[in-house]
PDB file of N, CA and C in Angstrom:
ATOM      1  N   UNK A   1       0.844  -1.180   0.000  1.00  0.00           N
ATOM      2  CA  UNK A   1       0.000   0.000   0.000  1.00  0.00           C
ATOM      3  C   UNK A   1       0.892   1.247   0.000  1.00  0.00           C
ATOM      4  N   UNK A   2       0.109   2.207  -0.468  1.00  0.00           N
ATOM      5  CA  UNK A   2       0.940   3.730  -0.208  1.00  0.00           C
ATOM      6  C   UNK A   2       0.061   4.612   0.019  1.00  0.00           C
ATOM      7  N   UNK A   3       0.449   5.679   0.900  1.00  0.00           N
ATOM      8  CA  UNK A   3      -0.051   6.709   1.566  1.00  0.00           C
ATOM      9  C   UNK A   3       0.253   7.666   0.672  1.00  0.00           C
ATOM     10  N   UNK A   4      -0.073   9.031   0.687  1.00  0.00           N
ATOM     11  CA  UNK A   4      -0.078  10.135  -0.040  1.00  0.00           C
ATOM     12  C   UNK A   4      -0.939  11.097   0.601  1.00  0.00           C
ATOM     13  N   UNK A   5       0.070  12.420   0.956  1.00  0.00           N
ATOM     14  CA  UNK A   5      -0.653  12.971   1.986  1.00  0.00           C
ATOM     15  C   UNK A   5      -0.717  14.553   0.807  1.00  0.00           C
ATOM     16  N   UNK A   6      -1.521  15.359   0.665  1.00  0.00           N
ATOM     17  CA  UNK A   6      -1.267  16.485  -0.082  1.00  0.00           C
ATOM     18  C   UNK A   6      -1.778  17.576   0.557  1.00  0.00           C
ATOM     19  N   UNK A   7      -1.134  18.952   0.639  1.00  0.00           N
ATOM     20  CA  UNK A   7      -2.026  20.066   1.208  1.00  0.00           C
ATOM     21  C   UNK A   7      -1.736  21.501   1.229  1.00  0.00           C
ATOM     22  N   UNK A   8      -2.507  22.177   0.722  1.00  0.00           N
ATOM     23  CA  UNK A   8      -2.384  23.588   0.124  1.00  0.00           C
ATOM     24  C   UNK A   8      -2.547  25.118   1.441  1.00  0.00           C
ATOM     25  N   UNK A   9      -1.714  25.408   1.382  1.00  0.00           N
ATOM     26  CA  UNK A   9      -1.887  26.887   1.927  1.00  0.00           C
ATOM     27  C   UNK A   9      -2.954  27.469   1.030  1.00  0.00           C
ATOM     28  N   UNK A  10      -4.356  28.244   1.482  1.00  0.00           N
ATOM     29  CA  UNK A  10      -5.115  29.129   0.810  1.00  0.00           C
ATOM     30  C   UNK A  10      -4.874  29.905   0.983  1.00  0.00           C
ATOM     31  N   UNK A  11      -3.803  30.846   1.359  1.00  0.00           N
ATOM     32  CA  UNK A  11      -3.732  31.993   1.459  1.00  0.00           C
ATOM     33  C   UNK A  11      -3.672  33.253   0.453  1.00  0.00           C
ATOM     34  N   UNK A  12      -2.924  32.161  -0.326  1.00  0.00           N
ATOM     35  CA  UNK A  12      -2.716  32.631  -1.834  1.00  0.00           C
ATOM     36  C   UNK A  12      -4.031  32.762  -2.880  1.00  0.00           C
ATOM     37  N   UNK A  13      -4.896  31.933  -2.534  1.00  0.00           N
ATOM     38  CA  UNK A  13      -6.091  31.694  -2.962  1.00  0.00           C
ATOM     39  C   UNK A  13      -7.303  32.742  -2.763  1.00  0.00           C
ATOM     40  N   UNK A  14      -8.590  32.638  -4.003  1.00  0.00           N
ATOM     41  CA  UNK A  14      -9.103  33.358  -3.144  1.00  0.00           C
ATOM     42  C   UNK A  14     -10.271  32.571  -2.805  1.00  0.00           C
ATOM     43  N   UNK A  15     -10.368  30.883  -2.862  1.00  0.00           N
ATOM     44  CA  UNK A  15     -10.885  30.183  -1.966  1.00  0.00           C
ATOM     45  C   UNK A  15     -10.845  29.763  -0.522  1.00  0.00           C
ATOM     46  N   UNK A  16     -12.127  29.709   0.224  1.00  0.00           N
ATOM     47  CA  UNK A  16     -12.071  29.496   1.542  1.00  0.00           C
ATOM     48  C   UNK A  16     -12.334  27.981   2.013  1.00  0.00           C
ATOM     49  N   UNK A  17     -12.118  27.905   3.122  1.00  0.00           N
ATOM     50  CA  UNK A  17     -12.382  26.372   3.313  1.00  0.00           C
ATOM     51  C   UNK A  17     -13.825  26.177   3.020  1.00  0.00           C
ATOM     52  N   UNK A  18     -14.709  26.347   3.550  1.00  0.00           N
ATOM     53  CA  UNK A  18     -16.612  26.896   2.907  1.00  0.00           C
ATOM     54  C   UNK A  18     -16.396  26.158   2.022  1.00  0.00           C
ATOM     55  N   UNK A  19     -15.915  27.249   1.433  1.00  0.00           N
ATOM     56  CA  UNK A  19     -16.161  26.851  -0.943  1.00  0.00           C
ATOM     57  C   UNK A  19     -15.599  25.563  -0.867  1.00  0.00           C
ATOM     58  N   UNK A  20     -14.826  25.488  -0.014  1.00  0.00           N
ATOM     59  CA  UNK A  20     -14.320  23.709  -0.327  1.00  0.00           C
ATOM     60  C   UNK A  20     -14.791  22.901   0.181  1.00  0.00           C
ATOM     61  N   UNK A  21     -15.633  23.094   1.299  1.00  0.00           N
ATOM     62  CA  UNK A  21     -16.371  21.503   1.744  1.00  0.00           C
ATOM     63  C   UNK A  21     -18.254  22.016   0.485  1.00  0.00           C
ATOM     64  N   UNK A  22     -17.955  23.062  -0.018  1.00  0.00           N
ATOM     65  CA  UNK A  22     -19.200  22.643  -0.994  1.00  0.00           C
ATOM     66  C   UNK A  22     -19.043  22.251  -2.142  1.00  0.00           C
ATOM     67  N   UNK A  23     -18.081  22.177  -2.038  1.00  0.00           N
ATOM     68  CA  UNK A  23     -16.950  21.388  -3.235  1.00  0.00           C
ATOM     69  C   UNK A  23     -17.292  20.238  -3.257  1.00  0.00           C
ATOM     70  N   UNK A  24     -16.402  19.353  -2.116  1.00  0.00           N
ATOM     71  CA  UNK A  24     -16.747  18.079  -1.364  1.00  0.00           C
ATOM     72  C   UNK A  24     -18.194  17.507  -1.238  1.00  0.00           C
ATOM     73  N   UNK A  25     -19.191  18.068  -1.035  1.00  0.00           N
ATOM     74  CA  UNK A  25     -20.750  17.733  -1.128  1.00  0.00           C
ATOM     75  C   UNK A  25     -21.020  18.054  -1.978  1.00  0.00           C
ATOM     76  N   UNK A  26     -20.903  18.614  -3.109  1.00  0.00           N
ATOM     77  CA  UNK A  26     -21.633  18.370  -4.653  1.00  0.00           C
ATOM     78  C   UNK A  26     -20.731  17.850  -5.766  1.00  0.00           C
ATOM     79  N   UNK A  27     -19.391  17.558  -5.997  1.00  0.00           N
ATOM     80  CA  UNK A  27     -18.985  16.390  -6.492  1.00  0.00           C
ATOM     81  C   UNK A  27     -17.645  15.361  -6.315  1.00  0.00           C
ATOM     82  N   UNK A  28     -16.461  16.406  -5.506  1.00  0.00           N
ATOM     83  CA  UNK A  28     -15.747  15.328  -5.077  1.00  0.00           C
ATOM     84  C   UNK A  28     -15.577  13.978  -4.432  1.00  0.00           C
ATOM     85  N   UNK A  29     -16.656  14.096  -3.266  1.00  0.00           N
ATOM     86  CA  UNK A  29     -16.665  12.659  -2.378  1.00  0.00           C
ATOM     87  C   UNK A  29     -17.298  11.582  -3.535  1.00  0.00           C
ATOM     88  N   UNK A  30     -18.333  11.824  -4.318  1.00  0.00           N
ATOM     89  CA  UNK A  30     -18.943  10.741  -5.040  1.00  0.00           C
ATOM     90  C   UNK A  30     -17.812  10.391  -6.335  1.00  0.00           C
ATOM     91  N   UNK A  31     -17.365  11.648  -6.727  1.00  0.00           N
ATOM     92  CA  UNK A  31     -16.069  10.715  -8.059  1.00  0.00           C
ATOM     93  C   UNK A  31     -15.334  10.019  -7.429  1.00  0.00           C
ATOM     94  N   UNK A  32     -14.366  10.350  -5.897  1.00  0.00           N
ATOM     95  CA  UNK A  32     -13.504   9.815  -5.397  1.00  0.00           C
ATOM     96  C   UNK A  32     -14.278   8.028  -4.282  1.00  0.00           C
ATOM     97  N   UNK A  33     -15.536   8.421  -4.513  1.00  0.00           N
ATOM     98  CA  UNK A  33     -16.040   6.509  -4.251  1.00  0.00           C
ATOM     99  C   UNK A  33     -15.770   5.697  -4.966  1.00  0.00           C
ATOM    100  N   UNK A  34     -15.512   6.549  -6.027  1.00  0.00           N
ATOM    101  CA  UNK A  34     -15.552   5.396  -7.381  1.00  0.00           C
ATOM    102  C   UNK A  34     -14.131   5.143  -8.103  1.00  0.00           C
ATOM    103  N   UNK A  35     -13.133   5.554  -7.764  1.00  0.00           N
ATOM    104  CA  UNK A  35     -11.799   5.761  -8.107  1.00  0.00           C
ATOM    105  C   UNK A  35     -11.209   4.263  -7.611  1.00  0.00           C
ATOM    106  N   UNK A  36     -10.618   4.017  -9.032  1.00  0.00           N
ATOM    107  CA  UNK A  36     -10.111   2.284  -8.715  1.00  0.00           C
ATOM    108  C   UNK A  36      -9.027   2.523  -8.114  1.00  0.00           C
ATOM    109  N   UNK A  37      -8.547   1.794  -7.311  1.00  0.00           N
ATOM    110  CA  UNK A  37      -7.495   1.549  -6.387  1.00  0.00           C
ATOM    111  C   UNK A  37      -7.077   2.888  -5.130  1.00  0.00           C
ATOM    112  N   UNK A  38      -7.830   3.409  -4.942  1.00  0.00           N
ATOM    113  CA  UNK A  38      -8.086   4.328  -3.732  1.00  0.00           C
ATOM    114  C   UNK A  38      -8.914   3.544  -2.216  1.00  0.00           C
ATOM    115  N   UNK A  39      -8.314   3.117  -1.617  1.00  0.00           N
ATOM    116  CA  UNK A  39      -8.759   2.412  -0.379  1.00  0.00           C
ATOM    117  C   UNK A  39      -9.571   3.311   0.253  1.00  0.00           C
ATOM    118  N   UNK A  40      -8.510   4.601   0.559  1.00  0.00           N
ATOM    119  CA  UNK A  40      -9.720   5.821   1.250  1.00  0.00           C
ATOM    120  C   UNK A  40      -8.936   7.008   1.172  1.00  0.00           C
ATOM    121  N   UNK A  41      -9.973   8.328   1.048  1.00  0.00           N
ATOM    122  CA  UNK A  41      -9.674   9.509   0.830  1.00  0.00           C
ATOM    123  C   UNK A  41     -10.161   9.904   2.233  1.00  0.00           C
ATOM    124  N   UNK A  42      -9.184  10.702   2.771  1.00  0.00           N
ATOM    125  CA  UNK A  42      -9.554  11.541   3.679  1.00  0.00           C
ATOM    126  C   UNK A  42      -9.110  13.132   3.677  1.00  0.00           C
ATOM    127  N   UNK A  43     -10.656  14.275   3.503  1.00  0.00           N
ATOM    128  CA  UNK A  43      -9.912  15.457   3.059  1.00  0.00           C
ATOM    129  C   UNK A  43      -9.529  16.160   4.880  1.00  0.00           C
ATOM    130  N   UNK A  44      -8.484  17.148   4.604  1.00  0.00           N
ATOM    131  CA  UNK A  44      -8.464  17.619   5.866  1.00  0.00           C
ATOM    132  C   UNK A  44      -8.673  19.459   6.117  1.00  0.00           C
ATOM    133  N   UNK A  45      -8.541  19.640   7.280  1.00  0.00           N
ATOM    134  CA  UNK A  45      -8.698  21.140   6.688  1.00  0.00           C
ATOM    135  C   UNK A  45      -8.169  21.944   8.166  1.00  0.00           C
ATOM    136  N   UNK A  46      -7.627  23.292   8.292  1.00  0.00           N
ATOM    137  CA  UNK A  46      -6.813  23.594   9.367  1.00  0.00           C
ATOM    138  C   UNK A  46      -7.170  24.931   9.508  1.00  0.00           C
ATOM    139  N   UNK A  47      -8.369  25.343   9.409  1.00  0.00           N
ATOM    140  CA  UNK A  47      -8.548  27.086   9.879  1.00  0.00           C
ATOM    141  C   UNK A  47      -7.570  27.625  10.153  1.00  0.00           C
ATOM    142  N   UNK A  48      -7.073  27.785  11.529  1.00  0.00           N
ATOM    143  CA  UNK A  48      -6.119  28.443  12.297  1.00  0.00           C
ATOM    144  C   UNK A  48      -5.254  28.702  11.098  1.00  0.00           C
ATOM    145  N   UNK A  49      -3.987  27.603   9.849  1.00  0.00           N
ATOM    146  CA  UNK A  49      -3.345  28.133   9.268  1.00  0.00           C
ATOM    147  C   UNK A  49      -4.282  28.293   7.879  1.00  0.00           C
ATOM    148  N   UNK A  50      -5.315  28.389   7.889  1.00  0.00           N
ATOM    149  CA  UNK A  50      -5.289  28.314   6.491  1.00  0.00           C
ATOM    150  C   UNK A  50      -5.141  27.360   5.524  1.00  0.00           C
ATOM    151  N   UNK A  51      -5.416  25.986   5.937  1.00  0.00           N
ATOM    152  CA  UNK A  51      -4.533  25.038   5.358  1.00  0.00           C
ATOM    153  C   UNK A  51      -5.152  23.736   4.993  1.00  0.00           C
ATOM    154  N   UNK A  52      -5.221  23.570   3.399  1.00  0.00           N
ATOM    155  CA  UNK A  52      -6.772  22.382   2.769  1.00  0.00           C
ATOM    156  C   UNK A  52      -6.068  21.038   2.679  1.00  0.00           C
ATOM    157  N   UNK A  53      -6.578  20.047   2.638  1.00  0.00           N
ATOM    158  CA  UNK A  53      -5.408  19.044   1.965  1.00  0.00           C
ATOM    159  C   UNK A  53      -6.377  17.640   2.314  1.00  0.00           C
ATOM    160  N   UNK A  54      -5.533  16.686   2.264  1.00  0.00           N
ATOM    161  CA  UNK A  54      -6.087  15.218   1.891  1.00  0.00           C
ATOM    162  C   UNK A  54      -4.879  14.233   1.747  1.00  0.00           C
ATOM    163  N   UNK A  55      -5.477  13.174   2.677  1.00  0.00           N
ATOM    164  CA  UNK A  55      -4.629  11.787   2.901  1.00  0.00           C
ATOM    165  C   UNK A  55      -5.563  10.932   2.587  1.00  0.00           C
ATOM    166  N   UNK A  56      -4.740  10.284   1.272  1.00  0.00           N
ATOM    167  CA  UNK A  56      -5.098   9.287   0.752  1.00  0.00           C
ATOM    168  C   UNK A  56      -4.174   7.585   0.715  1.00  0.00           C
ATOM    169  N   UNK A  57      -5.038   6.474   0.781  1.00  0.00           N
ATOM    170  CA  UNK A  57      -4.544   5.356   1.085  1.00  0.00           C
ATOM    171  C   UNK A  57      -4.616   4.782   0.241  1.00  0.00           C
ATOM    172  N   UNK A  58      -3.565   3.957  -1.009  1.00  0.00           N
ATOM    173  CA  UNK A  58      -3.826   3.455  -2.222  1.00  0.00           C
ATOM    174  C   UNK A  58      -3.794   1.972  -2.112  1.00  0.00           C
ATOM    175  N   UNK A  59      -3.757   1.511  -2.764  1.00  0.00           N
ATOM    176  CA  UNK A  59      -3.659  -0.613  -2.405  1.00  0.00           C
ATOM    177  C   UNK A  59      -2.430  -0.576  -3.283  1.00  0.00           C
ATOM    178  N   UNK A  60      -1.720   0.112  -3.806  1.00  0.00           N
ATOM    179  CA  UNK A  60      -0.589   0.031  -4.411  1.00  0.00           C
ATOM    180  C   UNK A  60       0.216   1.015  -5.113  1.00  0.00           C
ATOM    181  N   UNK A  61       1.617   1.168  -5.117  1.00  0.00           N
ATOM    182  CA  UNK A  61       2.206   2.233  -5.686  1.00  0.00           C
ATOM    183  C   UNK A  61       1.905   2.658  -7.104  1.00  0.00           C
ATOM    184  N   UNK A  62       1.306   1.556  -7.851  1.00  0.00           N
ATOM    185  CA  UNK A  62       0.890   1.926  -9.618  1.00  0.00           C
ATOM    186  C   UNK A  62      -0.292   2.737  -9.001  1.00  0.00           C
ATOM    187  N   UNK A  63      -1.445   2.609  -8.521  1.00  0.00           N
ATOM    188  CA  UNK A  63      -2.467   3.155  -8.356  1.00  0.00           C
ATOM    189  C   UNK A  63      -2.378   4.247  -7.655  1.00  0.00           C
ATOM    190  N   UNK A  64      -1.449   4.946  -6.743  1.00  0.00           N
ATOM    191  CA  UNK A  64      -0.709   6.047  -5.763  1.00  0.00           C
ATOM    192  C   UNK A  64      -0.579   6.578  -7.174  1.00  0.00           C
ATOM    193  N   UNK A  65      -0.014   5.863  -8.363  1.00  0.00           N
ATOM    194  CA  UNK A  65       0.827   6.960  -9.211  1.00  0.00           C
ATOM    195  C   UNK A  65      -0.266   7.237 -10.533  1.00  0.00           C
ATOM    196  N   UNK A  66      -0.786   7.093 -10.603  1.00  0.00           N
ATOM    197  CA  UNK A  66      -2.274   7.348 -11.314  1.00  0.00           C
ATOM    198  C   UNK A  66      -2.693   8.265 -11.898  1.00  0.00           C
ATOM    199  N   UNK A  67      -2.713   9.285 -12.779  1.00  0.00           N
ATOM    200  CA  UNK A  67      -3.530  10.902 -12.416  1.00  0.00           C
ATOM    201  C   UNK A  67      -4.726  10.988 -11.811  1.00  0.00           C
ATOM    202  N   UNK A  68      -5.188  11.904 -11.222  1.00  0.00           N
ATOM    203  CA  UNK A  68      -6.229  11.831 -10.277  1.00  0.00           C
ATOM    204  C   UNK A  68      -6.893  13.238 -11.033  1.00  0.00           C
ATOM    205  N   UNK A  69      -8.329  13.414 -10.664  1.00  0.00           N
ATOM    206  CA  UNK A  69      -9.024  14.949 -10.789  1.00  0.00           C
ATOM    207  C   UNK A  69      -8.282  15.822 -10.106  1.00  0.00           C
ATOM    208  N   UNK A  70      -7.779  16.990 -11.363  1.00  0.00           N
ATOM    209  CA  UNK A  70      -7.317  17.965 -10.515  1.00  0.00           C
ATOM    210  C   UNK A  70      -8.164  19.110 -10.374  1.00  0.00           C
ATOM    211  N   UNK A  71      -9.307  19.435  -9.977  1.00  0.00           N
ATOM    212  CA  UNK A  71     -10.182  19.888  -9.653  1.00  0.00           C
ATOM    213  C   UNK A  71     -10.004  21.187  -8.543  1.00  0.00           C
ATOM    214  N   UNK A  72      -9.718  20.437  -7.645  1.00  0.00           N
ATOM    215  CA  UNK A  72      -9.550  21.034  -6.226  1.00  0.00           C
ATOM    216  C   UNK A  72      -8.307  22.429  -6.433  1.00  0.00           C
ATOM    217  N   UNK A  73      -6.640  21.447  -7.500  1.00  0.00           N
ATOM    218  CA  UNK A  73      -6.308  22.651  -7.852  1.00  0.00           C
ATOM    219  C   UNK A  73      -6.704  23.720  -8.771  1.00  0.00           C
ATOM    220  N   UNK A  74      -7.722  23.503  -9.354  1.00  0.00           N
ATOM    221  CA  UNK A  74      -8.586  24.886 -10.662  1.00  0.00           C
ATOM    222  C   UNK A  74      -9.441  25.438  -9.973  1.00  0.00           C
ATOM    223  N   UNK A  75      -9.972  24.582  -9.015  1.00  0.00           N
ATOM    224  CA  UNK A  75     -10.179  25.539  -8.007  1.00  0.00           C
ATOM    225  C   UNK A  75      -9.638  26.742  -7.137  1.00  0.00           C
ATOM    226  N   UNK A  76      -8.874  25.925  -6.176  1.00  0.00           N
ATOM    227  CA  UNK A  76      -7.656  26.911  -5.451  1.00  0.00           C
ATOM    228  C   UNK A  76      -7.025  27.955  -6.539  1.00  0.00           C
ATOM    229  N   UNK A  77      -6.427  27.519  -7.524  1.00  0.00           N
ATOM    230  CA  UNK A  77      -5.851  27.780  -8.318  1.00  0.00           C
ATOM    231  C   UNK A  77      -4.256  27.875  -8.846  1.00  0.00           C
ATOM    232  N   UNK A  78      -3.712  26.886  -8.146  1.00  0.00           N
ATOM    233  CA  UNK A  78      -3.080  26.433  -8.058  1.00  0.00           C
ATOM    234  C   UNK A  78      -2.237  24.922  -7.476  1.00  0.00           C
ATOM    235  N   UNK A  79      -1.393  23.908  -7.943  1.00  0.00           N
ATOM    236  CA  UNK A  79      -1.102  23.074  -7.181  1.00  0.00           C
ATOM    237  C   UNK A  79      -0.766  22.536  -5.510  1.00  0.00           C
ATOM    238  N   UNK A  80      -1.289  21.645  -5.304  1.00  0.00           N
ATOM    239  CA  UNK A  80      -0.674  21.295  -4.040  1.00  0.00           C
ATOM    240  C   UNK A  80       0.567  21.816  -3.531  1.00  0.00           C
ATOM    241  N   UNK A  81       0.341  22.935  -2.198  1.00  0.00           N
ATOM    242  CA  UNK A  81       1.688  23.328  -1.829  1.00  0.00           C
ATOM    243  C   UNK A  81       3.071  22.414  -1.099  1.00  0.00           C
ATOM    244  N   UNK A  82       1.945  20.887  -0.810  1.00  0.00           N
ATOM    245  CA  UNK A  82       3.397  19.886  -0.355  1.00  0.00           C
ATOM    246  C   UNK A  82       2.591  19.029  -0.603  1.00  0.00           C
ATOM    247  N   UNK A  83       3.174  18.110  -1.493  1.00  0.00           N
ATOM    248  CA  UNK A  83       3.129  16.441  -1.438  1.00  0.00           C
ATOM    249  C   UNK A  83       4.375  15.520  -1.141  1.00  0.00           C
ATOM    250  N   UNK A  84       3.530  14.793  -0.287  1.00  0.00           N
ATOM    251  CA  UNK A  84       4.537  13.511   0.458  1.00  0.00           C
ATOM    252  C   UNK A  84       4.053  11.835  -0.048  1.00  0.00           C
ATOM    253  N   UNK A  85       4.583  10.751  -0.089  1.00  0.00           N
ATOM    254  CA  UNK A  85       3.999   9.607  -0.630  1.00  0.00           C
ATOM    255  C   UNK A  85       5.109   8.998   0.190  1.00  0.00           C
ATOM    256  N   UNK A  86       4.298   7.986   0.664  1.00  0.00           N
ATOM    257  CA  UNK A  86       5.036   6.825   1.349  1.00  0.00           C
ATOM    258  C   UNK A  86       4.673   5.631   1.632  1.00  0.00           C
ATOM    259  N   UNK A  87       5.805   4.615   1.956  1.00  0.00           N
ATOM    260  CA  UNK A  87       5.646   3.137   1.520  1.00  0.00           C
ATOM    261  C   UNK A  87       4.436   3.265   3.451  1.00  0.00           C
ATOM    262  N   UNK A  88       3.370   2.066   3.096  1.00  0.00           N
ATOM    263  CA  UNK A  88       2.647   1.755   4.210  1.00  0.00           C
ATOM    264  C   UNK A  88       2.979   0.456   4.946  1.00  0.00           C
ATOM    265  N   UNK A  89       3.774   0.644   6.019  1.00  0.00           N
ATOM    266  CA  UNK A  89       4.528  -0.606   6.928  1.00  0.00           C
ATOM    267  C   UNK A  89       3.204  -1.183   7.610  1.00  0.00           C
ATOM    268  N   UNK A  90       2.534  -0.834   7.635  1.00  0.00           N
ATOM    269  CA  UNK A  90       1.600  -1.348   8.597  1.00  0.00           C
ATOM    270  C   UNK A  90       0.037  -0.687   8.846  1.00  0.00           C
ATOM    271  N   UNK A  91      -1.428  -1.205   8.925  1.00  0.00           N
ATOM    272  CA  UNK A  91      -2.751  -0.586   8.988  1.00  0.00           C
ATOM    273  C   UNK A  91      -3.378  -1.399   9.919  1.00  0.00           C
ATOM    274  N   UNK A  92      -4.205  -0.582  10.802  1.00  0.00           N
ATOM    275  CA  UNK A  92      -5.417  -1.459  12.063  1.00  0.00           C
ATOM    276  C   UNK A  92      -6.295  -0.328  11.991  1.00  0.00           C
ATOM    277  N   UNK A  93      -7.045  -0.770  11.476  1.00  0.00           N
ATOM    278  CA  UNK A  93      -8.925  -0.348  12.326  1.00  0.00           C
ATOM    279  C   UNK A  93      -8.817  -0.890  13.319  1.00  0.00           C
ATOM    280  N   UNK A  94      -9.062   0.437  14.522  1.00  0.00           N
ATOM    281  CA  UNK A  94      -9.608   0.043  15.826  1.00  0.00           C
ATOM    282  C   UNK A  94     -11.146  -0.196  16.229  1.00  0.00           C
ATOM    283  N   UNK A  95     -11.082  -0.346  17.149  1.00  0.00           N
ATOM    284  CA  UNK A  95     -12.717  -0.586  18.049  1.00  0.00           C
ATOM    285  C   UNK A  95     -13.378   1.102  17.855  1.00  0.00           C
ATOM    286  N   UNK A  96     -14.940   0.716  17.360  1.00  0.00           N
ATOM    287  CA  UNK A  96     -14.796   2.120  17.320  1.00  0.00           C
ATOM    288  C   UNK A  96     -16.777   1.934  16.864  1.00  0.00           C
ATOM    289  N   UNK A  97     -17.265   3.111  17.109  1.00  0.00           N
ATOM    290  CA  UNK A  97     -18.557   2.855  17.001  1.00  0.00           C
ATOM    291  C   UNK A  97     -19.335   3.437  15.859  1.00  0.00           C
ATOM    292  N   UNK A  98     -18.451   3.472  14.981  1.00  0.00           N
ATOM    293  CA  UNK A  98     -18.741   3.897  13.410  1.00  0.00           C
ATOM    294  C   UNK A  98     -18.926   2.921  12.778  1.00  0.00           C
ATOM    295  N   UNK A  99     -20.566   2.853  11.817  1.00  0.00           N
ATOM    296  CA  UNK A  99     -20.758   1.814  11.112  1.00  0.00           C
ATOM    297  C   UNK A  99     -19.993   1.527  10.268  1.00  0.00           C
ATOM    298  N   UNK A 100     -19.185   3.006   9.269  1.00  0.00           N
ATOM    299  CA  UNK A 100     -18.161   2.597   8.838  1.00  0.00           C
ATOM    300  C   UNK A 100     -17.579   3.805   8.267  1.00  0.00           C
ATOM    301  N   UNK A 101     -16.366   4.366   7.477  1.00  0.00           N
ATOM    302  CA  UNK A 101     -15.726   5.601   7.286  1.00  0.00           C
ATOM    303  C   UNK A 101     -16.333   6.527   5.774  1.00  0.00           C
ATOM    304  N   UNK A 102     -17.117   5.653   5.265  1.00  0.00           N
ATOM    305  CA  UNK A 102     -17.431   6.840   4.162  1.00  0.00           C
ATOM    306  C   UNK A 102     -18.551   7.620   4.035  1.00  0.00           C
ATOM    307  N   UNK A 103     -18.318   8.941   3.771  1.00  0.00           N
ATOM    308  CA  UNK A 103     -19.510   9.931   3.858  1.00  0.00           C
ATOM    309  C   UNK A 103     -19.067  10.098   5.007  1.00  0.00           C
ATOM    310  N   UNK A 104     -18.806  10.444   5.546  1.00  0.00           N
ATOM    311  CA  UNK A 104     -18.212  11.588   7.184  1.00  0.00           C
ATOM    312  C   UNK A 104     -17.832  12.567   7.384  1.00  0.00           C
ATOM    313  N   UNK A 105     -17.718  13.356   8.274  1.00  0.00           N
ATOM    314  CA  UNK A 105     -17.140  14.561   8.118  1.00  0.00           C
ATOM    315  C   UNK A 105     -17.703  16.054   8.201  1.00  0.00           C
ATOM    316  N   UNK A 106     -16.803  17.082   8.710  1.00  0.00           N
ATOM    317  CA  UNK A 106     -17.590  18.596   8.287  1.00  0.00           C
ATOM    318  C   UNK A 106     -18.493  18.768   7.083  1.00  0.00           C
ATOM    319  N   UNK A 107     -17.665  18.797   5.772  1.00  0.00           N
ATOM    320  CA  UNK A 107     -18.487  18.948   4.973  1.00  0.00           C
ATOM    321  C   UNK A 107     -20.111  18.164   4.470  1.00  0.00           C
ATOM    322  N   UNK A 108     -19.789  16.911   5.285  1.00  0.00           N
ATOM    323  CA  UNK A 108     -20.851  16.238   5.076  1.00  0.00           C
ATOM    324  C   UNK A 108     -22.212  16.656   5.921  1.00  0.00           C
ATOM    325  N   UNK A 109     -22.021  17.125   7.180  1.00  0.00           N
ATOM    326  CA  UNK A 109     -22.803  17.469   8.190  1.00  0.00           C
ATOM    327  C   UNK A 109     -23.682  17.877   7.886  1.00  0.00           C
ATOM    328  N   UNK A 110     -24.378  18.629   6.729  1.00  0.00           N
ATOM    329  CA  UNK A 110     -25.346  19.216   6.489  1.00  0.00           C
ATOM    330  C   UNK A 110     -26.531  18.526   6.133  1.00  0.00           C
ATOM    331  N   UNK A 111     -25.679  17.039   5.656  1.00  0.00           N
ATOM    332  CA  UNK A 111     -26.409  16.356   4.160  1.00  0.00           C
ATOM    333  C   UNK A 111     -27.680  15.304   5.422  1.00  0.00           C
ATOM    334  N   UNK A 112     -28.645  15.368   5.414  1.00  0.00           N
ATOM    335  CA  UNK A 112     -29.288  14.912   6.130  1.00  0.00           C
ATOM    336  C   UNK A 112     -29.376  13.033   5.782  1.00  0.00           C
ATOM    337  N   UNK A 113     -28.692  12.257   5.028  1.00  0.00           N
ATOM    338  CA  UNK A 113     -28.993  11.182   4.472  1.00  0.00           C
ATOM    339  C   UNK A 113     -27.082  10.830   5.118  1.00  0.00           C
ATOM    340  N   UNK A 114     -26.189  11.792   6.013  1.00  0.00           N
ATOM    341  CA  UNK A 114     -25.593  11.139   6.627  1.00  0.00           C
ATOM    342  C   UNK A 114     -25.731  10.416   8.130  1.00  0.00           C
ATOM    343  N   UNK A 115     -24.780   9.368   8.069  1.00  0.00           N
ATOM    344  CA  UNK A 115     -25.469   8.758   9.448  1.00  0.00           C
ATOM    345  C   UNK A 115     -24.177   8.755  10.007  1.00  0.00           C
ATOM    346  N   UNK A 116     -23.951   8.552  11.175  1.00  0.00           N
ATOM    347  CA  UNK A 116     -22.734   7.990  11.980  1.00  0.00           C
ATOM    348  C   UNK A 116     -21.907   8.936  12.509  1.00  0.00           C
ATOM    349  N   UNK A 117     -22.246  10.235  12.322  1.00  0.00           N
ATOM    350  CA  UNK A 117     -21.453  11.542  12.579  1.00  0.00           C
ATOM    351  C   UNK A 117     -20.689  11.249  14.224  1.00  0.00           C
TER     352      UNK A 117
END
């Protein structure tokens, strides 16, 4: 497996985090369900700096190396300000009272057809 962590300073931008989780609820989360060899996307987001991004978990380095929608940067308007990729030594799901990890999240909160918040 490989990890791939990516994430943009907006400062430069004149998108806000907002515009980006309505991003995320009207078409990113549903293209990225469907993306072959993506185990799981997780977007992240950091008020305090300003700061958008996403860790993603691939089932393999061909599929890590893939092109992906670059969306998010035509948005921002520009590329990811740091990407990192790395080999995955090891994964555990813990005990935990989530039916399960997709559809979650801030941006999702609104969507009344989420469950498990």
């Amino acid at each position: 497996m490989r990890a791939v962590v990516v994430w943009w300073d907006l400062t430069a931008s004149g998108r806000s985090i907002e515009e980006l989780r309505t991003f995320l609820r009207e078409e990113a989360v549903d293209r990225f369900a469907v993306f072959p060899g993506l185990v799981l996307k997780t977007w992240i987001s950091d008020p305090e700096t300003n700061r958008w991004g996403a860790v993603m978990l691939w089932e393999s380095a061909e599929a890590a190396a893939q092109p992906i929608p670059a969306r998010a940067a035509e948005l921002i308007g520009y590329p990811p300000t740091h990407r990192s990729a790395f080999d995955v030594e090891a994964a555990v799901e813990g005990v935990h009272q989530l039916a399960g990890l997709s559809r979650l999240g801030l941006a999702l909160a609104d969507d009344p057809a989420v469950v498990g918040r």
